[in-house]
PDB file of N, CA and C in Angstrom:
ATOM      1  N   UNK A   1    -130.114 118.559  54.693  1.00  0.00           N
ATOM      2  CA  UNK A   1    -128.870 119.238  54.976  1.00  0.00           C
ATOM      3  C   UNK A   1    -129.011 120.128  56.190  1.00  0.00           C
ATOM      4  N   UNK A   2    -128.028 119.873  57.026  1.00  0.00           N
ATOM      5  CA  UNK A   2    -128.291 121.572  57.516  1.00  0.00           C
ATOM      6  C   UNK A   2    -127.630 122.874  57.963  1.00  0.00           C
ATOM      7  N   UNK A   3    -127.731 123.398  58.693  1.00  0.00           N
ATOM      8  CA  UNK A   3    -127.575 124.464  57.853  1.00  0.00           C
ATOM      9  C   UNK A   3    -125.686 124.823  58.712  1.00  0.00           C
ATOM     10  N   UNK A   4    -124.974 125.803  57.824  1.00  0.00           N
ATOM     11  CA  UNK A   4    -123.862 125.678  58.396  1.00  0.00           C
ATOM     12  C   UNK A   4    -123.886 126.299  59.793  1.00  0.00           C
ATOM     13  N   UNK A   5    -122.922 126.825  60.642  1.00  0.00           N
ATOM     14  CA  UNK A   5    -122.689 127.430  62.136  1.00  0.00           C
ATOM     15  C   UNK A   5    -122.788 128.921  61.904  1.00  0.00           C
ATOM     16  N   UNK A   6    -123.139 129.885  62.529  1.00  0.00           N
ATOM     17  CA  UNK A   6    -123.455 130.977  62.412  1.00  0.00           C
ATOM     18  C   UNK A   6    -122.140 131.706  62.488  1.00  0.00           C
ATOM     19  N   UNK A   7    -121.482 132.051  61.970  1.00  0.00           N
ATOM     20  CA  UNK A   7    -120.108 132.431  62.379  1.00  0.00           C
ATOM     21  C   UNK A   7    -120.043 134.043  63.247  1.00  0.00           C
ATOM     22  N   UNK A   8    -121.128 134.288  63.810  1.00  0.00           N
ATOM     23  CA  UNK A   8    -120.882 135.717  65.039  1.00  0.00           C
ATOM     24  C   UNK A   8    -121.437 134.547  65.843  1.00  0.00           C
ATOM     25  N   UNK A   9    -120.743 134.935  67.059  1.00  0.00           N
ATOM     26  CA  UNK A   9    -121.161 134.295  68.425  1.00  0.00           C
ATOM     27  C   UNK A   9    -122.833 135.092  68.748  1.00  0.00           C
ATOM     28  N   UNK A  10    -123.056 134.493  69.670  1.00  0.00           N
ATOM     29  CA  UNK A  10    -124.443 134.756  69.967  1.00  0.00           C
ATOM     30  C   UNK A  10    -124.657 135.051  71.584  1.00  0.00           C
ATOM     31  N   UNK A  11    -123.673 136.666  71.898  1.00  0.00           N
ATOM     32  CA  UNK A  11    -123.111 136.657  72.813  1.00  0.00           C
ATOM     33  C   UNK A  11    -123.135 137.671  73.101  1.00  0.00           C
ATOM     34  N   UNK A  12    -122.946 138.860  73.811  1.00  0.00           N
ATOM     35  CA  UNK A  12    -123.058 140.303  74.352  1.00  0.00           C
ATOM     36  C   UNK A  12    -121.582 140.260  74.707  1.00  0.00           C
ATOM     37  N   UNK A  13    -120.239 140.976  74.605  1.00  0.00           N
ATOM     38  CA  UNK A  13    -119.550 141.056  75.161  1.00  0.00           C
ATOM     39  C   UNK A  13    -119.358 142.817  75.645  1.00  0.00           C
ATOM     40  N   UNK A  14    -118.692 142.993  77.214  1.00  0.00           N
ATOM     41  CA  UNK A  14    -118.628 144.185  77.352  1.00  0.00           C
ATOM     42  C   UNK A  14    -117.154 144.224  78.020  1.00  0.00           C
ATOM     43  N   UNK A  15    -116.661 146.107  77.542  1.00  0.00           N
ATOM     44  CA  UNK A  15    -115.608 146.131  78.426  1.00  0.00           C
ATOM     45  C   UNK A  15    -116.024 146.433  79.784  1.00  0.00           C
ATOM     46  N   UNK A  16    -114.816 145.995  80.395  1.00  0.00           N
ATOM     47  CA  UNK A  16    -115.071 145.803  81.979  1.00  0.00           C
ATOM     48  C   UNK A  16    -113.877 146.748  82.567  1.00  0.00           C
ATOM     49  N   UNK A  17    -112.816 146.486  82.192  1.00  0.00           N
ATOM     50  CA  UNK A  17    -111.235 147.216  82.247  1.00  0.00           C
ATOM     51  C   UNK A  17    -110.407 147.694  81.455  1.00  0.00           C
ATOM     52  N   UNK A  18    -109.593 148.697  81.722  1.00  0.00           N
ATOM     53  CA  UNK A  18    -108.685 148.900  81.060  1.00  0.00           C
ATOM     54  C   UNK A  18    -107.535 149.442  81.515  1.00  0.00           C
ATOM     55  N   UNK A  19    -106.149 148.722  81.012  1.00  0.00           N
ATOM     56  CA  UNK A  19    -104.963 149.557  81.496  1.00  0.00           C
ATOM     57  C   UNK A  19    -103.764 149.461  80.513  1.00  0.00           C
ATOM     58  N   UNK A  20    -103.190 150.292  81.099  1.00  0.00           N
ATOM     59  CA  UNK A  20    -101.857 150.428  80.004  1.00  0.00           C
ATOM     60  C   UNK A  20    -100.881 149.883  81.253  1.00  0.00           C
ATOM     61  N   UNK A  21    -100.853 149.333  82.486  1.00  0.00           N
ATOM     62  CA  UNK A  21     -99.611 149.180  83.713  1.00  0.00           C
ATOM     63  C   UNK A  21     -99.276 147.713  82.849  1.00  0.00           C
ATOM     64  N   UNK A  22     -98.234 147.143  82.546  1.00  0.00           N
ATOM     65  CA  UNK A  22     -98.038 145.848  82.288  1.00  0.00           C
ATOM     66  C   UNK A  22     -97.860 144.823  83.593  1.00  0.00           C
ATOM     67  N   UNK A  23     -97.963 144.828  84.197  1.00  0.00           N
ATOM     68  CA  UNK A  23     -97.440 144.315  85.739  1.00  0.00           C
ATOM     69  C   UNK A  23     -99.365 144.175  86.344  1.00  0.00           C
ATOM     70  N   UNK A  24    -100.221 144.837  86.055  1.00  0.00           N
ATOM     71  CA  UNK A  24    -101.605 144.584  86.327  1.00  0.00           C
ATOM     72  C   UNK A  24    -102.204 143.153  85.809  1.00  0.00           C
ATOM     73  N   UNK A  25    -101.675 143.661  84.170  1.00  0.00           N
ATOM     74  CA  UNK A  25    -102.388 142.548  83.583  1.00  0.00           C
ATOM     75  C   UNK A  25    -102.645 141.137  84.202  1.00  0.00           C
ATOM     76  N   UNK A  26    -101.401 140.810  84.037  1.00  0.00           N
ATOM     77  CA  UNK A  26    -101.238 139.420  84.571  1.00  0.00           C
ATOM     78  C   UNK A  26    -102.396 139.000  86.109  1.00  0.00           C
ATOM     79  N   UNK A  27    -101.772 139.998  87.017  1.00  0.00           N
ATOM     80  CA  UNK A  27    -102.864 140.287  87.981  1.00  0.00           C
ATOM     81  C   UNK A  27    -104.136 139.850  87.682  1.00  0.00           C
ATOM     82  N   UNK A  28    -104.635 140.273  87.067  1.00  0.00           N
ATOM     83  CA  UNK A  28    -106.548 140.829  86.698  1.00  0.00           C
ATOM     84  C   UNK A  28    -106.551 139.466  86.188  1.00  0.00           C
ATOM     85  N   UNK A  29    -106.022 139.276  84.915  1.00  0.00           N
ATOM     86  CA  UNK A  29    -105.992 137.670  84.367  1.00  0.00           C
ATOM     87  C   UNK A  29    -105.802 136.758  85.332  1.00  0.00           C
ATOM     88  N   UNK A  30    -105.350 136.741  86.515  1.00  0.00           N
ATOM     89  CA  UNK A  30    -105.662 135.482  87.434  1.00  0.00           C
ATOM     90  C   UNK A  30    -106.690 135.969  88.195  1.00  0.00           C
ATOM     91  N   UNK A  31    -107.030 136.742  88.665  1.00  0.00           N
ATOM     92  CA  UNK A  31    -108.766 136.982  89.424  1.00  0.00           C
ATOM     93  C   UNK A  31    -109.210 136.589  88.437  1.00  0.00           C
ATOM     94  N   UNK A  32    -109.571 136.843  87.331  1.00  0.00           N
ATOM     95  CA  UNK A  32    -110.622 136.811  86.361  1.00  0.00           C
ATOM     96  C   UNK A  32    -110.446 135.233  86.074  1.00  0.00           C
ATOM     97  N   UNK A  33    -109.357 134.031  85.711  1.00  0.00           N
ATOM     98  CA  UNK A  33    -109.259 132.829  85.733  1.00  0.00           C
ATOM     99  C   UNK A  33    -109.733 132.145  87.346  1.00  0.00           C
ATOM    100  N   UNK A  34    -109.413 132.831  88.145  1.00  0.00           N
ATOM    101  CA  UNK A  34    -109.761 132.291  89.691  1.00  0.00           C
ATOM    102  C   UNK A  34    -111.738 131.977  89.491  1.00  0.00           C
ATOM    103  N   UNK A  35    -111.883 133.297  89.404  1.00  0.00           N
ATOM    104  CA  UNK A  35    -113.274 133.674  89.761  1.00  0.00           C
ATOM    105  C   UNK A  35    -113.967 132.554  88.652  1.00  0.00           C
ATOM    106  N   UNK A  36    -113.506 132.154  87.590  1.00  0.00           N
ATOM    107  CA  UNK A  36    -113.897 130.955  86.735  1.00  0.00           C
ATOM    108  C   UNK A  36    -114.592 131.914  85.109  1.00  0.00           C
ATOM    109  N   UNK A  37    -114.374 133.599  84.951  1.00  0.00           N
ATOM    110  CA  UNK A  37    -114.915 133.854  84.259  1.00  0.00           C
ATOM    111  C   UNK A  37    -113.860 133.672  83.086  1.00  0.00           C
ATOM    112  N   UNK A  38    -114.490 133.767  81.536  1.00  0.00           N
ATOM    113  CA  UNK A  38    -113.851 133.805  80.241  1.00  0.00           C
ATOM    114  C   UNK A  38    -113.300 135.131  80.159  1.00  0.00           C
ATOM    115  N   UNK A  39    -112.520 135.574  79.411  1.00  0.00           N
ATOM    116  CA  UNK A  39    -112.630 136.878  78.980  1.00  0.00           C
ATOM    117  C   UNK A  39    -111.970 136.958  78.044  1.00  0.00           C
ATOM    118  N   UNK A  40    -111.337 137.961  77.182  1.00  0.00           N
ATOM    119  CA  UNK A  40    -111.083 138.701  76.137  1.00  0.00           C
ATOM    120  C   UNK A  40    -110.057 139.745  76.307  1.00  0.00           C
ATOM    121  N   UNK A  41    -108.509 139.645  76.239  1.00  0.00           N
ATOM    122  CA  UNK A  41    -107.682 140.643  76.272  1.00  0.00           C
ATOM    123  C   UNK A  41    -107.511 141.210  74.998  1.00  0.00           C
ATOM    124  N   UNK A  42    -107.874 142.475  74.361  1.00  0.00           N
ATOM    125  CA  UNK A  42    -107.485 143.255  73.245  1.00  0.00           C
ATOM    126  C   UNK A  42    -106.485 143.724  73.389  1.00  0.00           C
ATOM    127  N   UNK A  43    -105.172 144.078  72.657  1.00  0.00           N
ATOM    128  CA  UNK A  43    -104.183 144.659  72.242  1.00  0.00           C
ATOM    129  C   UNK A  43    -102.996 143.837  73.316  1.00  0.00           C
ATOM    130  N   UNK A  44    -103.315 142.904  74.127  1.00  0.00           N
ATOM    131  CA  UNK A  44    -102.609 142.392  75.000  1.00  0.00           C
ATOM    132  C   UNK A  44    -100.911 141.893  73.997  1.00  0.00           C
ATOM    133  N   UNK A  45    -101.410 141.282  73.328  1.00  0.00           N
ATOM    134  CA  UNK A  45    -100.309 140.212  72.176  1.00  0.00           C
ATOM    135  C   UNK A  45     -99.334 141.403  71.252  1.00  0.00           C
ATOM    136  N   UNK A  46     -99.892 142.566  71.451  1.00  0.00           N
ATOM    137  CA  UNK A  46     -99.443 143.508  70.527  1.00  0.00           C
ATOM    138  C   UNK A  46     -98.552 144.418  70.804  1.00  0.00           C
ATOM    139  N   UNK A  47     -98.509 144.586  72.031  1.00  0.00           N
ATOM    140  CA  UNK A  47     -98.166 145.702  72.576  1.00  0.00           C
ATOM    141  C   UNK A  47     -97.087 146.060  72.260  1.00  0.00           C
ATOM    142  N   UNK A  48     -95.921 145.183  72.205  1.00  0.00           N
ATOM    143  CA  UNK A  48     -94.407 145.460  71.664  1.00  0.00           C
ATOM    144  C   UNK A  48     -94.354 145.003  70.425  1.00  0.00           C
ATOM    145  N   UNK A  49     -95.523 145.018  69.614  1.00  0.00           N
ATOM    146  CA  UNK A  49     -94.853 145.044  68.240  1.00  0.00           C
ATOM    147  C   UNK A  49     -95.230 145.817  67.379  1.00  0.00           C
ATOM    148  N   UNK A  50     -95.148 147.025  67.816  1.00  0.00           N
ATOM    149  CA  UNK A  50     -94.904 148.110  67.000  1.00  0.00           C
ATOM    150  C   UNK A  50     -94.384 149.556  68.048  1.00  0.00           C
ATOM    151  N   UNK A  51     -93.468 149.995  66.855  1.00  0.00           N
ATOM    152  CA  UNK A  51     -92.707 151.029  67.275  1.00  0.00           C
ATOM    153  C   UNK A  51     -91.829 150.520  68.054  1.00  0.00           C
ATOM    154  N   UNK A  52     -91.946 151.597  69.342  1.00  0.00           N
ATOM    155  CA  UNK A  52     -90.794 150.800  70.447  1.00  0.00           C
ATOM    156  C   UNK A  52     -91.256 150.073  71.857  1.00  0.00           C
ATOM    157  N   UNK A  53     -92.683 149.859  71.270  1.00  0.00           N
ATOM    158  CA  UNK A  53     -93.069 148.817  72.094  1.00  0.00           C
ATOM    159  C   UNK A  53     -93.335 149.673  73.566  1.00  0.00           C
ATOM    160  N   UNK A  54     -93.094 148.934  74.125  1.00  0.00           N
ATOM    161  CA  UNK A  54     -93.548 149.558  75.821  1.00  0.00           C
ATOM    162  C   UNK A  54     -92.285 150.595  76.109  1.00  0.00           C
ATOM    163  N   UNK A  55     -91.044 150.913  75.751  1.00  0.00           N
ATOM    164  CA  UNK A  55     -89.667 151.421  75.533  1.00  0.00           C
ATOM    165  C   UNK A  55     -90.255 152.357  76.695  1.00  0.00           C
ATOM    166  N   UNK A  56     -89.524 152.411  78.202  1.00  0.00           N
ATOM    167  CA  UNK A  56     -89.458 153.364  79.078  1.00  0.00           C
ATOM    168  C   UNK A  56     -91.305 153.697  79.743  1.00  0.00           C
ATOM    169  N   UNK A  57     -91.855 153.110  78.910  1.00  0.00           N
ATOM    170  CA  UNK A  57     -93.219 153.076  79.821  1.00  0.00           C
ATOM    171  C   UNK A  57     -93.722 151.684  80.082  1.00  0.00           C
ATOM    172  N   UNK A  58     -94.948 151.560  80.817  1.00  0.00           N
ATOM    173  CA  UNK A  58     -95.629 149.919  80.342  1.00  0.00           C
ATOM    174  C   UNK A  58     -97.112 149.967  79.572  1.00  0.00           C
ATOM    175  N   UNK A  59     -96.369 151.249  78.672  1.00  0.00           N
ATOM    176  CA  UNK A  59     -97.640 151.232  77.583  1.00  0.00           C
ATOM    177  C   UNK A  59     -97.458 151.552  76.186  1.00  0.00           C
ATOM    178  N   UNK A  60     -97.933 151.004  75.114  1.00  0.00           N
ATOM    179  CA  UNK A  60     -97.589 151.482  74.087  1.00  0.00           C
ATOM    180  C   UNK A  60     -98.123 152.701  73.004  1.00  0.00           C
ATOM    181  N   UNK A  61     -97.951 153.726  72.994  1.00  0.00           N
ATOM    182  CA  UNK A  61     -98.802 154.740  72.741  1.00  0.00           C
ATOM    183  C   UNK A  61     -99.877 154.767  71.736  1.00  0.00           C
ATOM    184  N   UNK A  62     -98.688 154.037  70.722  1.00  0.00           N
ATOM    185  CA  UNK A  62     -99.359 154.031  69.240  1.00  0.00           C
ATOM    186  C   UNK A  62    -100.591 152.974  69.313  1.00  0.00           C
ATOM    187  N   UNK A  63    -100.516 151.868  70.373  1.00  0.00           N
ATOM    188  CA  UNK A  63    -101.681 150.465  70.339  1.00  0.00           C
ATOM    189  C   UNK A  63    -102.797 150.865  71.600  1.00  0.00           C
ATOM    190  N   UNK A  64    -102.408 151.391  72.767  1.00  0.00           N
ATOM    191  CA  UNK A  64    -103.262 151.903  73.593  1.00  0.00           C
ATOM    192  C   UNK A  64    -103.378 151.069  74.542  1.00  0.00           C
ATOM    193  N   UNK A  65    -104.165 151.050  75.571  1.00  0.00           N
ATOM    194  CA  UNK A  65    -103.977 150.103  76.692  1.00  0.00           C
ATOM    195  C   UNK A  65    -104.800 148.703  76.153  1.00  0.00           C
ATOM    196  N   UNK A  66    -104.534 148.100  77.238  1.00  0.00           N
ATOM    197  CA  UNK A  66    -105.047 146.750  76.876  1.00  0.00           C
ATOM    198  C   UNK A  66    -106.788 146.558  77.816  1.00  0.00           C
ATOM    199  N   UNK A  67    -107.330 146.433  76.856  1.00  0.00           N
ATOM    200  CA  UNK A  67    -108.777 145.967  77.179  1.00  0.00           C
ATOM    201  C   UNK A  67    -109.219 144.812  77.725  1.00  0.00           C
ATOM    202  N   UNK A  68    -109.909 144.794  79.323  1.00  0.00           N
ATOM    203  CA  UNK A  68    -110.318 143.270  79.150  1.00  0.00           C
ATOM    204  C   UNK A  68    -111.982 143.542  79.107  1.00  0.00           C
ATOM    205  N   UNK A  69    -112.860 142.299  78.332  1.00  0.00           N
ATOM    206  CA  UNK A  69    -113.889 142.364  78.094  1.00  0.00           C
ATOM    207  C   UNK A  69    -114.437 140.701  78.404  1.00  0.00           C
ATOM    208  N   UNK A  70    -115.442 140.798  78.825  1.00  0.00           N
ATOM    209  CA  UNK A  70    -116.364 139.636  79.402  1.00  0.00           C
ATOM    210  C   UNK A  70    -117.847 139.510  78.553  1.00  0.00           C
ATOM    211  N   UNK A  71    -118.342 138.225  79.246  1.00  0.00           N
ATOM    212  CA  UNK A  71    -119.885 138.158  78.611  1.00  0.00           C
ATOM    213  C   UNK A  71    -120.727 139.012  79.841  1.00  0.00           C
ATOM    214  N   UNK A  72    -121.769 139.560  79.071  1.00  0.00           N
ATOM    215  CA  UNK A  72    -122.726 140.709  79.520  1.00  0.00           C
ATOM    216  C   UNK A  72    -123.074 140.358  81.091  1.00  0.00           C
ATOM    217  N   UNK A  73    -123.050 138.958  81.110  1.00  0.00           N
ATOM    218  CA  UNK A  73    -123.641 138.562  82.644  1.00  0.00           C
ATOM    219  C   UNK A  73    -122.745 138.625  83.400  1.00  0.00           C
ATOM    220  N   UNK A  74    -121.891 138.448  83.659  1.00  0.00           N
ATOM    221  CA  UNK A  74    -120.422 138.112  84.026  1.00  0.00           C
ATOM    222  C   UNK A  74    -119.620 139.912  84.491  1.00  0.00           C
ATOM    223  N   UNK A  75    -120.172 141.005  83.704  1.00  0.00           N
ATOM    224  CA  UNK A  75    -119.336 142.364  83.914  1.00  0.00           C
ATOM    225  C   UNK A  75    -119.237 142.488  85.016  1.00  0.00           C
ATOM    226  N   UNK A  76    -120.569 142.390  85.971  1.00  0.00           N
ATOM    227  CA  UNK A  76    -120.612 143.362  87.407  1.00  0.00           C
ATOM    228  C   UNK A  76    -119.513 142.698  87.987  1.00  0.00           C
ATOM    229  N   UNK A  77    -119.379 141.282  88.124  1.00  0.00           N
ATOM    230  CA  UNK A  77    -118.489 140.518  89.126  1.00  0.00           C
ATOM    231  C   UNK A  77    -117.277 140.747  88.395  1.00  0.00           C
ATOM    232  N   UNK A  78    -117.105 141.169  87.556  1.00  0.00           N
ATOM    233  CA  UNK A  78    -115.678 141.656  86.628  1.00  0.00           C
ATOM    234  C   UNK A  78    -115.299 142.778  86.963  1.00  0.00           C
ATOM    235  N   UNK A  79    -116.236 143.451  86.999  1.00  0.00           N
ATOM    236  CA  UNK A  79    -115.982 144.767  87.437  1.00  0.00           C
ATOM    237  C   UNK A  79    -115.514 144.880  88.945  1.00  0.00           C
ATOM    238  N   UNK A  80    -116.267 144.336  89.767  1.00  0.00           N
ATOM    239  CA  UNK A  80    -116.046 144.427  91.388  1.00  0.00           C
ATOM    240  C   UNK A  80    -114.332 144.080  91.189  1.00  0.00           C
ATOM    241  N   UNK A  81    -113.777 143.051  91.171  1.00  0.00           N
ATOM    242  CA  UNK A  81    -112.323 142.143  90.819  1.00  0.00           C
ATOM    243  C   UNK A  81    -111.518 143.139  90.680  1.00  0.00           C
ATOM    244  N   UNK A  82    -112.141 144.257  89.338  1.00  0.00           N
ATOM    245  CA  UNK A  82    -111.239 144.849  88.860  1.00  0.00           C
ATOM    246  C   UNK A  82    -110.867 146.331  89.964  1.00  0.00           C
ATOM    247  N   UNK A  83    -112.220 146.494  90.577  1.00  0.00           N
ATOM    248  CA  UNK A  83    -112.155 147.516  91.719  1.00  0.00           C
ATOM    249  C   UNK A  83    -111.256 147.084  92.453  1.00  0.00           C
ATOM    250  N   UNK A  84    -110.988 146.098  93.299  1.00  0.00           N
ATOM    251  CA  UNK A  84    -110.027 145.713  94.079  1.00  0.00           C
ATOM    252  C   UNK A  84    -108.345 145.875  93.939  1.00  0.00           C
ATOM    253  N   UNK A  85    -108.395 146.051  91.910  1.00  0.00           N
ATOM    254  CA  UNK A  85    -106.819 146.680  91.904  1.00  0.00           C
ATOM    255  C   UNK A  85    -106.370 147.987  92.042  1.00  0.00           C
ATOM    256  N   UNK A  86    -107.692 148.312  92.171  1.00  0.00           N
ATOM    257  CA  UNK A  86    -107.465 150.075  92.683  1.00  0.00           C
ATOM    258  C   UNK A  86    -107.610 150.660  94.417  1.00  0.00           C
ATOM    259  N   UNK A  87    -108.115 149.590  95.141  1.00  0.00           N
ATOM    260  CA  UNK A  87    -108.702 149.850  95.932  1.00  0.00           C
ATOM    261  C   UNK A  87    -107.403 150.145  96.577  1.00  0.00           C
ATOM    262  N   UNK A  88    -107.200 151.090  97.859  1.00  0.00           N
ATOM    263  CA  UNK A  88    -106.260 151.100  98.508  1.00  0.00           C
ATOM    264  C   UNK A  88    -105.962 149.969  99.302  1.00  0.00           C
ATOM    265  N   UNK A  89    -104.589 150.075  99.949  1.00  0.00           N
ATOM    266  CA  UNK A  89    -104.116 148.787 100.838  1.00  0.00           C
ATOM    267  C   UNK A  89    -105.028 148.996 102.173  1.00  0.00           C
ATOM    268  N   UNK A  90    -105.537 148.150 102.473  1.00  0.00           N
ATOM    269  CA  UNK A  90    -106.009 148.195 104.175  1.00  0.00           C
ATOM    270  C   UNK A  90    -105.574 149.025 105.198  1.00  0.00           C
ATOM    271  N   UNK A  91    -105.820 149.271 105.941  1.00  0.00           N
ATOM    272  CA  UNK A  91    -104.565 150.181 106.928  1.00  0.00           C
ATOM    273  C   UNK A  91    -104.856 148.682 108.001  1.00  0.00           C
ATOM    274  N   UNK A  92    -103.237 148.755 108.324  1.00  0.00           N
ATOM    275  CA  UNK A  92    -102.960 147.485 109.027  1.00  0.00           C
ATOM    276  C   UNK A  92    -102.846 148.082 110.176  1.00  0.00           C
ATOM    277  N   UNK A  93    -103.692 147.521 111.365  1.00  0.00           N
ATOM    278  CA  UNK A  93    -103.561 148.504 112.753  1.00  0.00           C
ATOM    279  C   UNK A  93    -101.963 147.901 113.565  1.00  0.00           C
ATOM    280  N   UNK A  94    -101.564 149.120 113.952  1.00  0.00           N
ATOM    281  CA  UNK A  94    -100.358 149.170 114.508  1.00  0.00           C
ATOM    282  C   UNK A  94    -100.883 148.011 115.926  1.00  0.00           C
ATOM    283  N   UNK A  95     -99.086 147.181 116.066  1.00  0.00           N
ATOM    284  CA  UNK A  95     -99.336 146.467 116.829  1.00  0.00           C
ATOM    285  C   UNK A  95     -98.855 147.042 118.082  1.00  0.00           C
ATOM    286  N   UNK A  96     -99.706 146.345 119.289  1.00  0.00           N
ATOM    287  CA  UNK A  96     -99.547 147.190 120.677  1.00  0.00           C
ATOM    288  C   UNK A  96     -97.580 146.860 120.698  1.00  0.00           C
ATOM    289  N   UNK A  97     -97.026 147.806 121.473  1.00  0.00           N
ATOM    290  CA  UNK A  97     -95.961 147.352 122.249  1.00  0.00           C
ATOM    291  C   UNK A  97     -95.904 145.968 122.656  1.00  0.00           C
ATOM    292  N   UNK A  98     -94.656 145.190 122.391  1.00  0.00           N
ATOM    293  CA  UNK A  98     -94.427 144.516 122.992  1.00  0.00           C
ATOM    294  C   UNK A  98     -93.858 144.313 124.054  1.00  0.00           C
ATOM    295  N   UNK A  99     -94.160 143.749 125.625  1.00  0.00           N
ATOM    296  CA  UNK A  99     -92.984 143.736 126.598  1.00  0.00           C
ATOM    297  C   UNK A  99     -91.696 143.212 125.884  1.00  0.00           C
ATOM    298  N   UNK A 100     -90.613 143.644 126.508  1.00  0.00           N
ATOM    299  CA  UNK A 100     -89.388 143.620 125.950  1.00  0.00           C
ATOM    300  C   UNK A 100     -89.163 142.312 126.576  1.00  0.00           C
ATOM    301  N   UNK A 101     -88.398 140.981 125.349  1.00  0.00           N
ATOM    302  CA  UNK A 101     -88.381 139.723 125.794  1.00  0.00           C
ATOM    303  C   UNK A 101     -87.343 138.843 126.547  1.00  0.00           C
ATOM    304  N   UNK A 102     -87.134 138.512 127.483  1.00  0.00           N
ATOM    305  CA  UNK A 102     -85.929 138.214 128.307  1.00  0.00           C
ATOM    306  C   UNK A 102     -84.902 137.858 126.877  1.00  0.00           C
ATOM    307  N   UNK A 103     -83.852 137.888 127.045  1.00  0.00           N
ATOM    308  CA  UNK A 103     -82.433 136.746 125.972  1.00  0.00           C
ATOM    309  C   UNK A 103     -82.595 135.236 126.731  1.00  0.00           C
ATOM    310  N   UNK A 104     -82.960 134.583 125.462  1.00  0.00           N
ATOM    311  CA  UNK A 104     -83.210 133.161 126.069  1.00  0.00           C
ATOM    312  C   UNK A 104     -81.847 132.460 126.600  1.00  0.00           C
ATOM    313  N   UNK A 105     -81.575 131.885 126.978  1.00  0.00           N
ATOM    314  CA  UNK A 105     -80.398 131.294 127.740  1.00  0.00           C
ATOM    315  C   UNK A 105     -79.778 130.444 127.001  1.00  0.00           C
ATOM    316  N   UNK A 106     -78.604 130.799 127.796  1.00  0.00           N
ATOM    317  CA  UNK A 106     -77.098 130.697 126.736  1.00  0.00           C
ATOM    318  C   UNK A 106     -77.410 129.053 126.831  1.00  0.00           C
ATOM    319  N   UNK A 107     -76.697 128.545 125.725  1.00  0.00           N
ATOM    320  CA  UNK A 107     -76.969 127.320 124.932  1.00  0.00           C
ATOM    321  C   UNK A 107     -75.318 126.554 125.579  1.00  0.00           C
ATOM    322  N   UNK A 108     -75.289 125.381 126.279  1.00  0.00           N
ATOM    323  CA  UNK A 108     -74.025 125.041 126.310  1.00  0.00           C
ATOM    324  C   UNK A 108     -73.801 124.250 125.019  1.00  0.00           C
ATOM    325  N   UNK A 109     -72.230 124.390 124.207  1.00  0.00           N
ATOM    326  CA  UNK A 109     -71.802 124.425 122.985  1.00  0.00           C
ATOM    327  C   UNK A 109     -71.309 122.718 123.111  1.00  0.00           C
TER     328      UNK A 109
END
């Protein structure tokens, strides 16, 4: 005989993120599907079902933000991903003046 499946995974999982913004999530969940890693959203499915749900915020007080969690090998590059939704926008260098462009010529109709 042998023997049945171990029913705990055999796995390290860690948190990596967390937020209560609903408009992130989705975000992070496609880096994190891009980048090819698994992960683990806690309280994601829940959020509006209890109380009044996200009502005037995009968080639910009573459930707490939503957790994402990865396998142990996998955090740092989870983590970096997740830096990037905080990171500020670039500063986009101002473009020189343009010479001002003749009016292209009238079109006969």
């Amino acid at each position: 005989m042998s023997e049945p499946p171990n029913p705990e995974p055999d796995m390290d999982l860690v948190k990596v993120y967390e937020t209560g913004n609903a408009a992130i999530i989705p975000v992070y969940e496609s880096l994190l599907n891009d980048a090819g890693i698994e992960y683990l959203a806690k309280g994601e499915g829940i959020q509006d079902l209890f109380g009044w749900g996200r009502f005037g915020t995009n968080l639910n007080y009573a459930i707490g933000p939503v957790e994402f969690y990865v396998r142990a090998d996998f955090a740092d590059e989870a983590r970096q991903l997740a830096d990037t939704l905080q990171a500020p926008a670039a500063d986009v260098p101002e473009q020189p003046d343009q010479p001002d462009q003749p009016d292209p010529p009238d079109q006969p109709e």
